[in-house]
C-alpha atoms as a PDB file:
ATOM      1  CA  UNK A   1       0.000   0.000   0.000  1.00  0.00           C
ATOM      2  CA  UNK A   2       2.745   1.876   1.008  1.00  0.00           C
ATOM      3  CA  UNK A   3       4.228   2.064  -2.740  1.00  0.00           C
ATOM      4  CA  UNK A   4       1.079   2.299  -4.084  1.00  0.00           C
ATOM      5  CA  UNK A   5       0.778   5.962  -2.664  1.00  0.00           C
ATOM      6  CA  UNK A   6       4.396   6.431  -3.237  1.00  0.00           C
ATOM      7  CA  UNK A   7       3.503   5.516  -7.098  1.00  0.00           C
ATOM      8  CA  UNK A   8       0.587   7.858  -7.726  1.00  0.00           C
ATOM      9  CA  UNK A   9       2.125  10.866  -5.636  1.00  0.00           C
ATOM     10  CA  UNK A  10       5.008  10.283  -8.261  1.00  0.00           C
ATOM     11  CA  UNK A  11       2.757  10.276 -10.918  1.00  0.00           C
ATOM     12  CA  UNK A  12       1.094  13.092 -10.168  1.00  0.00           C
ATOM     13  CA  UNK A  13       4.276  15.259  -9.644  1.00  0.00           C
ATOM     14  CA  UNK A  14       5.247  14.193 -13.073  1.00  0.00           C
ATOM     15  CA  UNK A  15       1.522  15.199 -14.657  1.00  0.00           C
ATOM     16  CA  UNK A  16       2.110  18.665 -12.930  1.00  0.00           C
ATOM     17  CA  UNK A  17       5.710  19.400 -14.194  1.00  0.00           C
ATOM     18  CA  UNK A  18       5.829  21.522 -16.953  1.00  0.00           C
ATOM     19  CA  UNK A  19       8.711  23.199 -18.371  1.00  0.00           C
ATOM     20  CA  UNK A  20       9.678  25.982 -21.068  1.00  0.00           C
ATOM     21  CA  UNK A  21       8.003  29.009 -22.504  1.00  0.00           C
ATOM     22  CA  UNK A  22       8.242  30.950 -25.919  1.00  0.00           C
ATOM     23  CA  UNK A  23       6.995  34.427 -24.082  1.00  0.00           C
ATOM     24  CA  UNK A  24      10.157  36.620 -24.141  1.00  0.00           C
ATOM     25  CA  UNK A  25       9.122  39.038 -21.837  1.00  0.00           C
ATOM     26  CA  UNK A  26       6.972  38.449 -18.894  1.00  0.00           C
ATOM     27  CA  UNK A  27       4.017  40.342 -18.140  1.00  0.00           C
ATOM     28  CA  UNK A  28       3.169  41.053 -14.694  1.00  0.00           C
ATOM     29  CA  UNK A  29      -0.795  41.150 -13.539  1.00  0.00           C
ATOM     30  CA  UNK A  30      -2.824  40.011 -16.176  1.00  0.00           C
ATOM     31  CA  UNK A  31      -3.301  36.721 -18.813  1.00  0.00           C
ATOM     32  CA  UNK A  32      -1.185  36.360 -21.733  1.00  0.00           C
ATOM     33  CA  UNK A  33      -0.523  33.972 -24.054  1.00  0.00           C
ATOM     34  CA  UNK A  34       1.636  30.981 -23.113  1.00  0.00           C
ATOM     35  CA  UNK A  35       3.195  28.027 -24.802  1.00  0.00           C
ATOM     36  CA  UNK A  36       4.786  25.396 -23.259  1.00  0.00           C
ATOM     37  CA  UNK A  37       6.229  22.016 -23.600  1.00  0.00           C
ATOM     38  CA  UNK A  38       5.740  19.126 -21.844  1.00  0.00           C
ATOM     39  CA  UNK A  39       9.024  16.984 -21.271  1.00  0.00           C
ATOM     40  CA  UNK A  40       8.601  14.562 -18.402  1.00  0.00           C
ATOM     41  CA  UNK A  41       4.909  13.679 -19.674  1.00  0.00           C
ATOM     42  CA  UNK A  42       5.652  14.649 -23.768  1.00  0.00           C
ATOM     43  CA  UNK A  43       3.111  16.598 -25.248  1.00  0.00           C
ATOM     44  CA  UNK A  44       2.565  20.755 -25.586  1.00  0.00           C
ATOM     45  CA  UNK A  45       0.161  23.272 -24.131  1.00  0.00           C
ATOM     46  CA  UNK A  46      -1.180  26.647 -25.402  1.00  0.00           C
ATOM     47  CA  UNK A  47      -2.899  29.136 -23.639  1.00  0.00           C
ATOM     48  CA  UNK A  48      -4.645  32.102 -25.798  1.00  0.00           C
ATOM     49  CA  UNK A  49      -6.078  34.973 -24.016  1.00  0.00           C
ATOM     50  CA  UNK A  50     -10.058  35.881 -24.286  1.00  0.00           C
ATOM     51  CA  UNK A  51     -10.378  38.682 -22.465  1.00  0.00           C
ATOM     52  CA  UNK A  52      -9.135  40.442 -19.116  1.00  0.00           C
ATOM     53  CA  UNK A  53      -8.934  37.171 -17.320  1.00  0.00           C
ATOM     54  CA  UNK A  54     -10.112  34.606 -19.343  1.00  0.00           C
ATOM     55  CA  UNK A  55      -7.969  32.277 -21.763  1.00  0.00           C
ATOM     56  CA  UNK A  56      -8.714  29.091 -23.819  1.00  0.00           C
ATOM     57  CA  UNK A  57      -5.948  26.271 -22.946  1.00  0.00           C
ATOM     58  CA  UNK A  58      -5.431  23.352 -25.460  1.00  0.00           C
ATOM     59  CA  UNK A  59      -3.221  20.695 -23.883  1.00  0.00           C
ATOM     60  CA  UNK A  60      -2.041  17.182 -25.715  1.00  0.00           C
ATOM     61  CA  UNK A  61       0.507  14.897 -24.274  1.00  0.00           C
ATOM     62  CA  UNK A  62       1.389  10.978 -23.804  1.00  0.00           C
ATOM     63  CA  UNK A  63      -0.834  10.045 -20.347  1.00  0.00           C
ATOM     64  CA  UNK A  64      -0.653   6.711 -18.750  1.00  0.00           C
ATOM     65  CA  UNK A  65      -3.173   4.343 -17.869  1.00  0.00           C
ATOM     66  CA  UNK A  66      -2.791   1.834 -15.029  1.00  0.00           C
ATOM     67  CA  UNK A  67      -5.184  -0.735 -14.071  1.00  0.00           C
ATOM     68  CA  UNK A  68      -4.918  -2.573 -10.771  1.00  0.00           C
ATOM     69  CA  UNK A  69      -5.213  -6.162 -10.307  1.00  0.00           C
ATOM     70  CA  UNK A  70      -8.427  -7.890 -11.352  1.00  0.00           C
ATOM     71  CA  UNK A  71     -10.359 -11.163 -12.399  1.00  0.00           C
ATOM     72  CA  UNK A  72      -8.072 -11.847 -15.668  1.00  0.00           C
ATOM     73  CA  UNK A  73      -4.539 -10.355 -13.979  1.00  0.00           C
ATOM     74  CA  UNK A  74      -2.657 -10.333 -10.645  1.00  0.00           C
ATOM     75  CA  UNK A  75      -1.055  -7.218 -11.045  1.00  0.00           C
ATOM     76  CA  UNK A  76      -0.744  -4.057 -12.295  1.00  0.00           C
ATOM     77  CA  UNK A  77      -0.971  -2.572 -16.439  1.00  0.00           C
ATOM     78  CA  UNK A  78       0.151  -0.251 -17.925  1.00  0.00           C
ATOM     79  CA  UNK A  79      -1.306   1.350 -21.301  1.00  0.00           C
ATOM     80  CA  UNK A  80       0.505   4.590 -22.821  1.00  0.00           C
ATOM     81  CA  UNK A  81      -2.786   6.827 -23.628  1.00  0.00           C
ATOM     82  CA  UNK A  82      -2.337   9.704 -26.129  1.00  0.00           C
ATOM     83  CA  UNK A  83      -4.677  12.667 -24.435  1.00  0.00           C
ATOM     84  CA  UNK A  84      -5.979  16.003 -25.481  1.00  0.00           C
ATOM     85  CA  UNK A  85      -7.908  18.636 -23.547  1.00  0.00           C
ATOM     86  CA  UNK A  86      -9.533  22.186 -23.508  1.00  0.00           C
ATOM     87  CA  UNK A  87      -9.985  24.600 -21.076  1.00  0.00           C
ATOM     88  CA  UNK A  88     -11.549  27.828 -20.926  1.00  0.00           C
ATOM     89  CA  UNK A  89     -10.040  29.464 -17.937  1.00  0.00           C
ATOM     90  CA  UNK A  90     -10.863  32.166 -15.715  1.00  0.00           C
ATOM     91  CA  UNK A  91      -8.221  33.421 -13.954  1.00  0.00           C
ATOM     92  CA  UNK A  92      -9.394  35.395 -10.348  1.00  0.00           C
ATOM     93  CA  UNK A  93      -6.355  36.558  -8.277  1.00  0.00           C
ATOM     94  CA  UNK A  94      -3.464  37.221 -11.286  1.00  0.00           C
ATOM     95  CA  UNK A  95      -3.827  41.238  -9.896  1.00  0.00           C
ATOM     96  CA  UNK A  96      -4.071  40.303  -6.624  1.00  0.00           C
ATOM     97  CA  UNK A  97      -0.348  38.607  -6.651  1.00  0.00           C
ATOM     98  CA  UNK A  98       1.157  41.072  -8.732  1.00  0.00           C
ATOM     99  CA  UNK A  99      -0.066  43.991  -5.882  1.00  0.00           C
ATOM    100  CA  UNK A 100       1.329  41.675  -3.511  1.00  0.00           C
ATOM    101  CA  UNK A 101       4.616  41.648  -5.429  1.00  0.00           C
ATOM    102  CA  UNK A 102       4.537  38.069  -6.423  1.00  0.00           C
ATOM    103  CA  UNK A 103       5.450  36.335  -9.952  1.00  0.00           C
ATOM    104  CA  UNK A 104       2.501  36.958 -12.150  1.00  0.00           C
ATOM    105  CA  UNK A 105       3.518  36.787 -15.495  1.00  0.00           C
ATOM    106  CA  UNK A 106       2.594  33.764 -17.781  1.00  0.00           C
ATOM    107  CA  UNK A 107      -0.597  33.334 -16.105  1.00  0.00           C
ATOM    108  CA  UNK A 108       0.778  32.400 -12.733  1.00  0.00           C
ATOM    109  CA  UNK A 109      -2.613  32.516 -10.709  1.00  0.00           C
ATOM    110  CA  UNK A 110      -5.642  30.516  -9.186  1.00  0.00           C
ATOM    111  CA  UNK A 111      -8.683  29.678 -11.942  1.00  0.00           C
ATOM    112  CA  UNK A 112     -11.613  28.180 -12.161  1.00  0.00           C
ATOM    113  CA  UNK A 113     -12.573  26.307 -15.766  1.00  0.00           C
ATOM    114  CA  UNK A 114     -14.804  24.381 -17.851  1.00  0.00           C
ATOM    115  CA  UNK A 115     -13.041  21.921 -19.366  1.00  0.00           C
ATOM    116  CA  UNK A 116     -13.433  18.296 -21.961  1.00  0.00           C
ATOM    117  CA  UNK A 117     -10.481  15.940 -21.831  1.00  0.00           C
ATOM    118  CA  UNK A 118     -10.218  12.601 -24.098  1.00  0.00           C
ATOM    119  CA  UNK A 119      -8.122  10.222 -24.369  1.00  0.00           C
ATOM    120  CA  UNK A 120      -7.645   7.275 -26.886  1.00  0.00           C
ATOM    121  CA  UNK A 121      -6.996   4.006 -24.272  1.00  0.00           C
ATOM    122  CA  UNK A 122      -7.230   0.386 -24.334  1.00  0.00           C
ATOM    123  CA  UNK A 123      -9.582  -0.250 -21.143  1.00  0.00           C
ATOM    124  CA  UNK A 124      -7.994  -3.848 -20.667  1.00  0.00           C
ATOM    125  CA  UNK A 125      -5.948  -6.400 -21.521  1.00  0.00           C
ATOM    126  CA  UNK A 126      -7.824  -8.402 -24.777  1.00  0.00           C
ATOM    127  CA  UNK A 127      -9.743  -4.943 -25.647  1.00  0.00           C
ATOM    128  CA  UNK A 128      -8.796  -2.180 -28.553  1.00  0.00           C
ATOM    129  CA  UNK A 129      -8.238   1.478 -27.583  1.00  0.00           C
ATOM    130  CA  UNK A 130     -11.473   3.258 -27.814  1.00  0.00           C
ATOM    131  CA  UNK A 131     -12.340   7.390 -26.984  1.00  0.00           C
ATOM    132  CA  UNK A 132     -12.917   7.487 -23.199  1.00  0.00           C
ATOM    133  CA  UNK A 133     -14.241  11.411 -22.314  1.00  0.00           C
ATOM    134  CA  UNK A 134     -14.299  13.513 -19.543  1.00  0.00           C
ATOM    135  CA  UNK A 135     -16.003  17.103 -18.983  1.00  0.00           C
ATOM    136  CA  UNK A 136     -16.715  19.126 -16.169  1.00  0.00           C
ATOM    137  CA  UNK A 137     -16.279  22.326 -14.025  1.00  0.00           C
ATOM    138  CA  UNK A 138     -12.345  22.387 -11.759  1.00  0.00           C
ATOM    139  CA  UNK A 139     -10.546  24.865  -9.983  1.00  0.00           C
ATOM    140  CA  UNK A 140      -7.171  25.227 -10.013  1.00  0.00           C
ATOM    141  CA  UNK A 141      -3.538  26.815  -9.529  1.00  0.00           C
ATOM    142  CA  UNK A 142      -1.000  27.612 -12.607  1.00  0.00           C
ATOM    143  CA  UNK A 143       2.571  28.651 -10.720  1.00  0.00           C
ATOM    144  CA  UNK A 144       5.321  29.422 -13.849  1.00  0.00           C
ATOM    145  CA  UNK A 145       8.711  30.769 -12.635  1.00  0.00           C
ATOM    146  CA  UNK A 146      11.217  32.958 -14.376  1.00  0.00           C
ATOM    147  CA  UNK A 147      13.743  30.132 -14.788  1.00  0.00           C
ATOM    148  CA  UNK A 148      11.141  28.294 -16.949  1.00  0.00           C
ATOM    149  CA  UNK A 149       9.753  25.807 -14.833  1.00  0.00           C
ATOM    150  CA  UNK A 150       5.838  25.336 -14.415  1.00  0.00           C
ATOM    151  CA  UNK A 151       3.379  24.123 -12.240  1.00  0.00           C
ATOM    152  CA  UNK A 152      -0.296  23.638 -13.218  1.00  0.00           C
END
């Protein structure tokens, strides 16, 4: 149990590590647009500013599936999932940090989003890949750093 928490608390670290930006100069307090690339989980993301504080964020990158032990196996599989999603983004406290004199630039802020994910995954072991989607309503952080590194 023990490395089973140890695996997924990896996995999500590695999910959330982004890295690299084409922005040359950083604009404090307010949304931008952002590229960046994926390298521990390859894929890309872009991030094109709507309005004020709003931005549409495409996202596709190489996920992982893992299914635990079942009926037909004893342990665990692993399926390499190619993934897309969309976002649109509203971004509430980007202002609020740069009056506070933290790193705002590249969209570093809290947000709330609507958002559709899919990814093309074989569900099991004798099965073919098929669309599996996901849509719904999150909230969540985006922390990029000067150096390049990203957190989302």
């Amino acid at each position: 149990m023990k490395n089973f928490i140890a695996a997924i608390t990896l996995c999500l670290m590695i999910i959330t590590f982004q890295t690299g930006f084409t922005q040359i100069e950083p604009i404090q307090g307010r949304v931008t647009n952002v590229f960046k690339v994926n390298l521990l989980m390859p894929g890309f993301s872009y991030e094109q500013k709507l309005g004020l504080s709003t931005t549409l964020h495409f996202e596709t990158y190489m996920d992982a599936l893992v299914l635990g032990p079942g009926y037909e196996n004893s342990g665990y599989t692993f399926y390499p999932t190619p993934s897309f999603k969309t976002e649109l983004r509203t971004y509430y406290n980007i202002l609020d940090r740069f009056k506070k004199g933290k790193y705002s630039a590249h969209n570093s802020g809290n947000y709330f989003s609507l958002f559709y994910q899919g990814r093309y995954s074989q569900t099991g072991d004798y099965l073919g890949n098929q669309l599996v989607n996901q849509a719904g309503v999150l909230w969540g952080f985006q922390r990029n750093f000067p150096s390049g590194i990203s957190f989302d």
